[in-house]
Each structure stands twice: as structure tokens, then as C-alpha cells.
C-alpha atoms as a PDB file:
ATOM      1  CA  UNK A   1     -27.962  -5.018 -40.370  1.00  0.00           C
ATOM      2  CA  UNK A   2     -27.441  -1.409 -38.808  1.00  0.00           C
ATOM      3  CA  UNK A   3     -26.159   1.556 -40.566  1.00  0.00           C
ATOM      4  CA  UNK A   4     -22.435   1.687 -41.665  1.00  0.00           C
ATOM      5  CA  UNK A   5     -22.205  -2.069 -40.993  1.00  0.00           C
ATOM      6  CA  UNK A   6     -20.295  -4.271 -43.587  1.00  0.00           C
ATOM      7  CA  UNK A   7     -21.727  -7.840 -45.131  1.00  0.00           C
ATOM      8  CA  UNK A   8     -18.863 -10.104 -44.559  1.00  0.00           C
ATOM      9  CA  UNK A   9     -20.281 -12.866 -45.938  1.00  0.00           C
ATOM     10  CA  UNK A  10     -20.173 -14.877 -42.637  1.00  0.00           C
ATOM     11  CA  UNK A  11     -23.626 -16.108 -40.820  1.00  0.00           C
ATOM     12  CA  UNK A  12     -24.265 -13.712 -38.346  1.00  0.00           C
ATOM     13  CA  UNK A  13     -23.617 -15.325 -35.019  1.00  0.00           C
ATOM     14  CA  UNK A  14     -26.119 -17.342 -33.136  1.00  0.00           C
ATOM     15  CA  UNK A  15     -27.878 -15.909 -30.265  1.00  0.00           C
ATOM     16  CA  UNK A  16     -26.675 -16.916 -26.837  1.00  0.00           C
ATOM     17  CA  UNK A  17     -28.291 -19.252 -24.583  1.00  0.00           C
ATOM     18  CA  UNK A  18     -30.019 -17.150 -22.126  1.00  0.00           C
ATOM     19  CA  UNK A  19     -28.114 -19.153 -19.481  1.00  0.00           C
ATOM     20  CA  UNK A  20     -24.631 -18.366 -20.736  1.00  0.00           C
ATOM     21  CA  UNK A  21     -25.828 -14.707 -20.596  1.00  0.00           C
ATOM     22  CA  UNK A  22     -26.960 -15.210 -17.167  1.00  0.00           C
ATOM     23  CA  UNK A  23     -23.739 -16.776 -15.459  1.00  0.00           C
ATOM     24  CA  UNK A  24     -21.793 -13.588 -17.486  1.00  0.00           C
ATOM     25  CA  UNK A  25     -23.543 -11.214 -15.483  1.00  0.00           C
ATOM     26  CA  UNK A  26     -23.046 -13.252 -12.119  1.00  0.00           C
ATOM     27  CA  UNK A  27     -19.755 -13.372 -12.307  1.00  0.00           C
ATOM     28  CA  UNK A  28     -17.832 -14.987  -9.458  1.00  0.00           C
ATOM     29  CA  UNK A  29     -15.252 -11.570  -7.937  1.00  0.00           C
ATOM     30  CA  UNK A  30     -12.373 -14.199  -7.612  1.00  0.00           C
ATOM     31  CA  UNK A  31     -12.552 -15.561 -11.013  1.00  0.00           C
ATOM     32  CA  UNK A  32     -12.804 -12.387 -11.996  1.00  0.00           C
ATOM     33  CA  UNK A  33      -9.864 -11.218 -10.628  1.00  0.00           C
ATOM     34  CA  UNK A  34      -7.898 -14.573 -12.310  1.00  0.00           C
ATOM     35  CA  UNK A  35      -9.135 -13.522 -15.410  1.00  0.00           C
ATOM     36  CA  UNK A  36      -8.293 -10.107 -15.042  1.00  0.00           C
ATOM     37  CA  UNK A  37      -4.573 -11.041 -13.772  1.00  0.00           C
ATOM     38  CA  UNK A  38      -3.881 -13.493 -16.927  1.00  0.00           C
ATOM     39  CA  UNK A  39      -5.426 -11.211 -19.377  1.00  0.00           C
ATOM     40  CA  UNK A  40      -3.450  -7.795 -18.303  1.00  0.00           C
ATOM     41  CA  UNK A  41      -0.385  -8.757 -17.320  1.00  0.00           C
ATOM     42  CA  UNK A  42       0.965  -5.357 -16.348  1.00  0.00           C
ATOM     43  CA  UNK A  43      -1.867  -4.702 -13.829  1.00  0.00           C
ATOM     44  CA  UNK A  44      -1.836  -5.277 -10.612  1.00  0.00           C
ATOM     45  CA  UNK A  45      -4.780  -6.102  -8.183  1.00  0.00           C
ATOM     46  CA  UNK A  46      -2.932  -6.728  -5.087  1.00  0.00           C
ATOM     47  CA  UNK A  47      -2.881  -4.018  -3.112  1.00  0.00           C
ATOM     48  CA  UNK A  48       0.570  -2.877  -2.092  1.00  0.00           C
ATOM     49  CA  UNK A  49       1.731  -3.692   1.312  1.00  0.00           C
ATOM     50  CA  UNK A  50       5.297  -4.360   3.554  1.00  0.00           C
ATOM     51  CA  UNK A  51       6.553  -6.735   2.068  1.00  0.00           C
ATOM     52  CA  UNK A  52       6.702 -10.336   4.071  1.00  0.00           C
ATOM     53  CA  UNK A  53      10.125 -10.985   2.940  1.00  0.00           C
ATOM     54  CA  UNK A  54      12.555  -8.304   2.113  1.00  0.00           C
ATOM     55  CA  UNK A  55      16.311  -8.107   0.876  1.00  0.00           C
ATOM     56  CA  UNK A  56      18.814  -5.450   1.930  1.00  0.00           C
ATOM     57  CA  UNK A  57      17.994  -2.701  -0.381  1.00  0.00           C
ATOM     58  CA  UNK A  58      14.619  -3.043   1.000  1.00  0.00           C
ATOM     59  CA  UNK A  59      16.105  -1.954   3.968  1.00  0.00           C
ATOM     60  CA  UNK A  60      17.929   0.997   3.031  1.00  0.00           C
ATOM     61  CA  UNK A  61      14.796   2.354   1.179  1.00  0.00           C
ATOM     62  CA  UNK A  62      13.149   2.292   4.552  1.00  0.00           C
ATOM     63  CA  UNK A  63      15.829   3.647   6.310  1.00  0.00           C
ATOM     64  CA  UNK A  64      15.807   5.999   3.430  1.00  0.00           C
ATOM     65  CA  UNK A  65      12.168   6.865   4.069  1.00  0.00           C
ATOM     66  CA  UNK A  66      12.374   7.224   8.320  1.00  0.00           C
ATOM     67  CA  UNK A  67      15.366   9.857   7.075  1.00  0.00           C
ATOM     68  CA  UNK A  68      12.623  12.048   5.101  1.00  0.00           C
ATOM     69  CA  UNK A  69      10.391  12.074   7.709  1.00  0.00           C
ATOM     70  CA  UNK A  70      12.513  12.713  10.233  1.00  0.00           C
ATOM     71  CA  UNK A  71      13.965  15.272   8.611  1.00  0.00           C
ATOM     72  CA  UNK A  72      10.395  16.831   7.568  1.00  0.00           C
ATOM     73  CA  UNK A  73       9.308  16.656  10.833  1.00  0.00           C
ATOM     74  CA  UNK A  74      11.891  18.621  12.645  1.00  0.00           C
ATOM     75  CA  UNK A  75      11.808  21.205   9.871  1.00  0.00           C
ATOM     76  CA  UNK A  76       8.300  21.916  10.612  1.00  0.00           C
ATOM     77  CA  UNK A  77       9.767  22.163  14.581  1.00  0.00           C
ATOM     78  CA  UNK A  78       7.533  19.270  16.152  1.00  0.00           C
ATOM     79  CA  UNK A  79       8.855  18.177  19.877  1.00  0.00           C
ATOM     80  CA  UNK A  80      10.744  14.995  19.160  1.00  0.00           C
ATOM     81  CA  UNK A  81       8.938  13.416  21.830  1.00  0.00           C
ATOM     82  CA  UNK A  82       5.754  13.525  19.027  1.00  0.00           C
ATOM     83  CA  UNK A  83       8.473  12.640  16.385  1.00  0.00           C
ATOM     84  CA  UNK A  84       9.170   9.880  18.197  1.00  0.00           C
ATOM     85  CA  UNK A  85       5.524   8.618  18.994  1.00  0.00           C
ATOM     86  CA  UNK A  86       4.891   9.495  15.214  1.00  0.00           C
ATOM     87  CA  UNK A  87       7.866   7.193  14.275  1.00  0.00           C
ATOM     88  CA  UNK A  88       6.462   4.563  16.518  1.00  0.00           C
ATOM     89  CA  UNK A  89       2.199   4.708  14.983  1.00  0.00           C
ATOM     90  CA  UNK A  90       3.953   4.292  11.837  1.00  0.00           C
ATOM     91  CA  UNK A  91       5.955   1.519  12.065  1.00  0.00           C
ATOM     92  CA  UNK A  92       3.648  -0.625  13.917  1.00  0.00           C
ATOM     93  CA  UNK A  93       1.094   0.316  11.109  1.00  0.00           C
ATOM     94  CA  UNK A  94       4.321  -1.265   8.754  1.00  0.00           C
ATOM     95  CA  UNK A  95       4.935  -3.908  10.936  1.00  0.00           C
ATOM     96  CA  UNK A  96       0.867  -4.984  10.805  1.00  0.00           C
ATOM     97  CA  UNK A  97       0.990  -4.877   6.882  1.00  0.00           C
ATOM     98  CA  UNK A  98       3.701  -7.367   7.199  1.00  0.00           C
ATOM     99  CA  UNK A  99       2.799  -9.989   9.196  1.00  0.00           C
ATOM    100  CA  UNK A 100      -1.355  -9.030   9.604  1.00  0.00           C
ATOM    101  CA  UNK A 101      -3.578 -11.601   7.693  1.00  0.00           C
ATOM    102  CA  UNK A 102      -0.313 -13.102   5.682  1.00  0.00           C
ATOM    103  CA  UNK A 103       0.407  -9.831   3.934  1.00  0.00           C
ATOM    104  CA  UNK A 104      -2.522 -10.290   1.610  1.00  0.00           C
ATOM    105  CA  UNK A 105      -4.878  -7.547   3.257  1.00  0.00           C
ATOM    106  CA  UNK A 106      -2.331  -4.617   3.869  1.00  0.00           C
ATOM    107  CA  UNK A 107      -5.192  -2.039   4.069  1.00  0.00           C
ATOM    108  CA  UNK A 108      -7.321  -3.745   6.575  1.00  0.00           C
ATOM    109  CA  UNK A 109      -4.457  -4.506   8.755  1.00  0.00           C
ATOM    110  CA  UNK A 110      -3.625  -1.096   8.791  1.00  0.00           C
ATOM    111  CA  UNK A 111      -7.023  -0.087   9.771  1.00  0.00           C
ATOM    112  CA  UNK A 112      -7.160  -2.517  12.429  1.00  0.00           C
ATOM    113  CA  UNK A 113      -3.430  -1.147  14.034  1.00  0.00           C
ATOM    114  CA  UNK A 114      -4.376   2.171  13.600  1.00  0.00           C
ATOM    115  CA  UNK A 115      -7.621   1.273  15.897  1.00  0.00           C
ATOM    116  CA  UNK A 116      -5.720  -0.159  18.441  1.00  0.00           C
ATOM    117  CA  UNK A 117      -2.242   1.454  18.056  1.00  0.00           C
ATOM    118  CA  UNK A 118      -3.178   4.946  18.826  1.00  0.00           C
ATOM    119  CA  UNK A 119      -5.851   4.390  21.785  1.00  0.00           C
ATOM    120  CA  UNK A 120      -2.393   2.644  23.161  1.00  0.00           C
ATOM    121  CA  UNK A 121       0.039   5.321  22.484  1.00  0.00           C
ATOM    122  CA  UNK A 122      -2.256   8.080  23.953  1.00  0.00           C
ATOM    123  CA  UNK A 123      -2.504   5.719  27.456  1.00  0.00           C
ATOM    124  CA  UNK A 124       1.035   5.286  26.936  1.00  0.00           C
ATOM    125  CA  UNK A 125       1.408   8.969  26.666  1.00  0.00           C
ATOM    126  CA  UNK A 126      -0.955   9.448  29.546  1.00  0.00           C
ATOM    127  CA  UNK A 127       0.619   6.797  32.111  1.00  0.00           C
ATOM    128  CA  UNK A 128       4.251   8.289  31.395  1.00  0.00           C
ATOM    129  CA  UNK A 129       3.158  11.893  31.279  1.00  0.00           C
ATOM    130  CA  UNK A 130       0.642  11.398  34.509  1.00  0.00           C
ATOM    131  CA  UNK A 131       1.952  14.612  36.513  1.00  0.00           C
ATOM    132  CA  UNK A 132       1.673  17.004  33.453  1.00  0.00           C
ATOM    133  CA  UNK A 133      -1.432  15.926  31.465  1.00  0.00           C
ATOM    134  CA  UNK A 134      -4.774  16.683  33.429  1.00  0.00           C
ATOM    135  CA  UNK A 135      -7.228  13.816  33.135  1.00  0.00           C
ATOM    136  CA  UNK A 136      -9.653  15.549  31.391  1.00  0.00           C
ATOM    137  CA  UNK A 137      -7.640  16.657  28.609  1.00  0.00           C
ATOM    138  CA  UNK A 138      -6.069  12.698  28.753  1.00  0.00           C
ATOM    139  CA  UNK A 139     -10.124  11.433  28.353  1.00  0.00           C
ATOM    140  CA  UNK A 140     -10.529  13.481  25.262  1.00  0.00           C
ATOM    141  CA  UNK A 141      -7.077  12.727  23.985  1.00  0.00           C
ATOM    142  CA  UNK A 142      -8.658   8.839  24.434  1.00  0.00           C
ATOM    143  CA  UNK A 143     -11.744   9.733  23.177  1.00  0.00           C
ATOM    144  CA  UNK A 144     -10.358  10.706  19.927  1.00  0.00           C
ATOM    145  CA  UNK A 145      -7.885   8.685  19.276  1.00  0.00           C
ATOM    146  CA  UNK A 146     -10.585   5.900  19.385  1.00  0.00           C
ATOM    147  CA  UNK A 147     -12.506   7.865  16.624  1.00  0.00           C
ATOM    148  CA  UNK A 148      -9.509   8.993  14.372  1.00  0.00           C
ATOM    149  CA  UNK A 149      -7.636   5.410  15.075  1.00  0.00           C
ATOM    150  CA  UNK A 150      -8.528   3.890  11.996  1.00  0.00           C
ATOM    151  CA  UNK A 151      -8.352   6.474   9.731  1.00  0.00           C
ATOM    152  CA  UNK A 152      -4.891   7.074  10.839  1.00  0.00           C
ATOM    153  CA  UNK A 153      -3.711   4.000  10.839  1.00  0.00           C
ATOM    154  CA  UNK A 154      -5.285   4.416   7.405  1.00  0.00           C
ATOM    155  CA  UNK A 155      -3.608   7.220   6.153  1.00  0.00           C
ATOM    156  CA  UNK A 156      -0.204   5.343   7.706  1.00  0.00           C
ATOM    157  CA  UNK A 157      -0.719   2.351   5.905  1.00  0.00           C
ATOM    158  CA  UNK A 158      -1.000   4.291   2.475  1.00  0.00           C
ATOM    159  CA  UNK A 159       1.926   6.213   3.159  1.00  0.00           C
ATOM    160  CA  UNK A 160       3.797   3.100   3.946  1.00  0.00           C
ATOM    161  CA  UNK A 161       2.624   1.123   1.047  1.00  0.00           C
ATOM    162  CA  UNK A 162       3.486   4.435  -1.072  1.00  0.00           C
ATOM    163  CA  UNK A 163       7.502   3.769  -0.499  1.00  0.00           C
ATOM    164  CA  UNK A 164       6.937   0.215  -1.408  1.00  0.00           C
ATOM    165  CA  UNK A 165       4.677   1.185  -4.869  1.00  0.00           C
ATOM    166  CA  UNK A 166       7.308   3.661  -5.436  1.00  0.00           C
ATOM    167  CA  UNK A 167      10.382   1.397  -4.888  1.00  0.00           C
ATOM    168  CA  UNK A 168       8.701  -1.358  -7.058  1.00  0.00           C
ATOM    169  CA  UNK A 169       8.023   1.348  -9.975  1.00  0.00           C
ATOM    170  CA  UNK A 170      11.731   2.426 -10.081  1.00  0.00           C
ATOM    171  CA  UNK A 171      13.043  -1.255  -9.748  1.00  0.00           C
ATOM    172  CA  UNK A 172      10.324  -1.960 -12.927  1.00  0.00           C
ATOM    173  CA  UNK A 173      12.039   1.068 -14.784  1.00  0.00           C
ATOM    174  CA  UNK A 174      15.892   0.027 -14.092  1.00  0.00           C
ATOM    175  CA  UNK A 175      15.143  -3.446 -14.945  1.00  0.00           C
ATOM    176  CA  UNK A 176      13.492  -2.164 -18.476  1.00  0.00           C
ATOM    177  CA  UNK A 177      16.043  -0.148 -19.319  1.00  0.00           C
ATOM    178  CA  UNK A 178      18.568  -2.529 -18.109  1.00  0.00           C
ATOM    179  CA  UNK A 179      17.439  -4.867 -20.482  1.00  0.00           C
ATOM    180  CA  UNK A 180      17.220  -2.238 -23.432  1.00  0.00           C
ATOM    181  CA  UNK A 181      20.744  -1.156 -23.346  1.00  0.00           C
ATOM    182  CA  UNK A 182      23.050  -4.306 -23.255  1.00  0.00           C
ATOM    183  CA  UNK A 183      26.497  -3.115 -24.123  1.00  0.00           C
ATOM    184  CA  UNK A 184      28.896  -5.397 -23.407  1.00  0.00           C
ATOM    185  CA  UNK A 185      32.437  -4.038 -21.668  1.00  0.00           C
ATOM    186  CA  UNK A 186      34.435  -5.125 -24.725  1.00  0.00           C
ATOM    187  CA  UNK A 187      32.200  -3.421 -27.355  1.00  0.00           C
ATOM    188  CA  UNK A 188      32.453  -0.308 -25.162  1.00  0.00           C
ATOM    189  CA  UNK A 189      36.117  -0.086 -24.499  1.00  0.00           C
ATOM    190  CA  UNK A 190      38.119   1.466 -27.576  1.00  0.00           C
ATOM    191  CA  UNK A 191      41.627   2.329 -27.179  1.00  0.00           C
END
């Protein structure tokens, strides 16, 4: 018995098989994960995404959210021609976490638009901009949107998922507190 340790009068317990303490360190991620999500029941280990299915408060959040930016962006005086391509990255980045890979891998769907979404808008940019972009500068403008792609669809993606985290916290907190203080409309009226 080690220092500071109580007798309890119980059997100490019998050693485990060596098998049992072999399959606990070889734990299977998934189960993992199940056993995680019944045990904790406040975390959450899905990462946060667009939703798949959406109501219309949903909807004005987002619309909420395009204001900010918008608003953000011409403050900092950006051409609304880049506001506009800006607008576009990031909702096709939204639009990927939505219907990408059934909405269960928001992150890699956004990493995946991001490498294909920007290489697109740049040609875009290039083919409608042909008389006032020199080639050269439209090669390097290719060139690193294939590098930075994915990290800025990335960086998209989290900002994206960031409304939706943020819109699921306050809808957590107004249905706590809803719940906490039930008055009822006769109690509260007093004449």
C-alpha cells in the first residue's frame, strides 16, 4: 500500500488480463469518439459546418454576416470589384461545406473549394480583364492562387463555420435561459 493510502477493507482489485490492457491502448478512433459523445454530453466532436438544412433565421444570420463584411470591406476602401470576387470565394467555400461529402467533413471541403475556387476566379479575372492585366502578372496571379488555394479556402471555411458556432452558442444560451425563467403572462400581469 503507498503512502497516504487508506485500508478500506475491500480486496485490492485483481490485476488485469494483459489482453484487456492491450485492446485499451488500441483503441478503435470511432468507438472512441461514441464513447466520448455518450459520456460528455455537452461536447461536441463534429466539426462545425453550413448547415445541410436550414430554417429562416438561418438565413437572416447569413444575410446578417454578408452585411458585416460588406460593410468592413468598403470601410477599409477595397474596389468592389474585389468585394465582389471576395463575396463570391466565400460563398462557394459555404456552399461546399453544405453539400461537399454530406456535410460531415466541412473542413476538407473547404480545402478542396478553396483549391479549385480561386485558380478559377483568378482565370475568371484574367479572361474578363484580358486588355488590362498583362500575362505575366495573370501567370503569377495563377501561380499563387494554386499555392494559397487551400489555405484560403481554409481560412474561408473557418470563418464561415465561425457564424454558424456562434449562432448555435447564442441559440444554446436563449434556450437555457428560456427555460430558467418561466413566468407565465397571468402571474406577471398585476393591476
Amino acid at each position: 500500500m503507498a503512502t497516504g493510502d487508506k485500508p478500506t477493507g475491500e480486496a485490492p482489485a485483481a490485476p488485469a488480463d494483459e489482453s484487456e490492457i492491450v485492446r485499451a491502448e488500441l483503441v478503435d478512433p470511432a468507438e472512441k469518439a461514441r464513447s466520448v459523445a455518450t459520456t460528455a454530453p455537452g461536447r461536441v466532436d463534429k466539426p462545425f459546418g453550413v448547415p445541410s438544412r436550414f430554417g429562416l433565421g438561418t438565413m437572416l444570420v447569413v444575410t446578417a454576416a454578408y452585411g458585416v463584411l460588406l460593410a468592413a470591406l468598403q470601410q477599409f476602401a477595397w474596389d468592389r470589384r474585389a468585394i465582389a470576387w471576395t463575396v463570391l470565394f466565400i460563398s462557394l467555400v459555404g456552399a461546399a461545406q453544405m453539400l461537399l461529402f454530406g456535410s460531415q467533413r466541412p473542413r476538407l471541403a473547404s480545402l478542396v473549394t478553396g483549391l479549385v475556387a480561386l485558380p478559377a476566379i483568378v482565370v475568371g479575372i484574367s479572361v474578363m480583364h484580358v486588355n488590362r492585366i498583362r500575362p505575366s502578372d495573370s501567370g503569377c496571379a495563377l501561380v499563387s492562387a494554386l499555392i494559397f488555394g487551400a489555405p484560403a479556402g481554409y481560412l474561408a471555411g473557418g470563418v464561415v463555420a465561425g457564424v454558424f458556432l456562434i449562432m448555435d452558442a447564442v441559440q444554446r444560451a436563449l434556450t437555457r435561459l428560456g427555460s430558467t425563467k418561466k413566468v407565465s403572462v397571468t402571474e406577471s400581469e398585476s393591476f
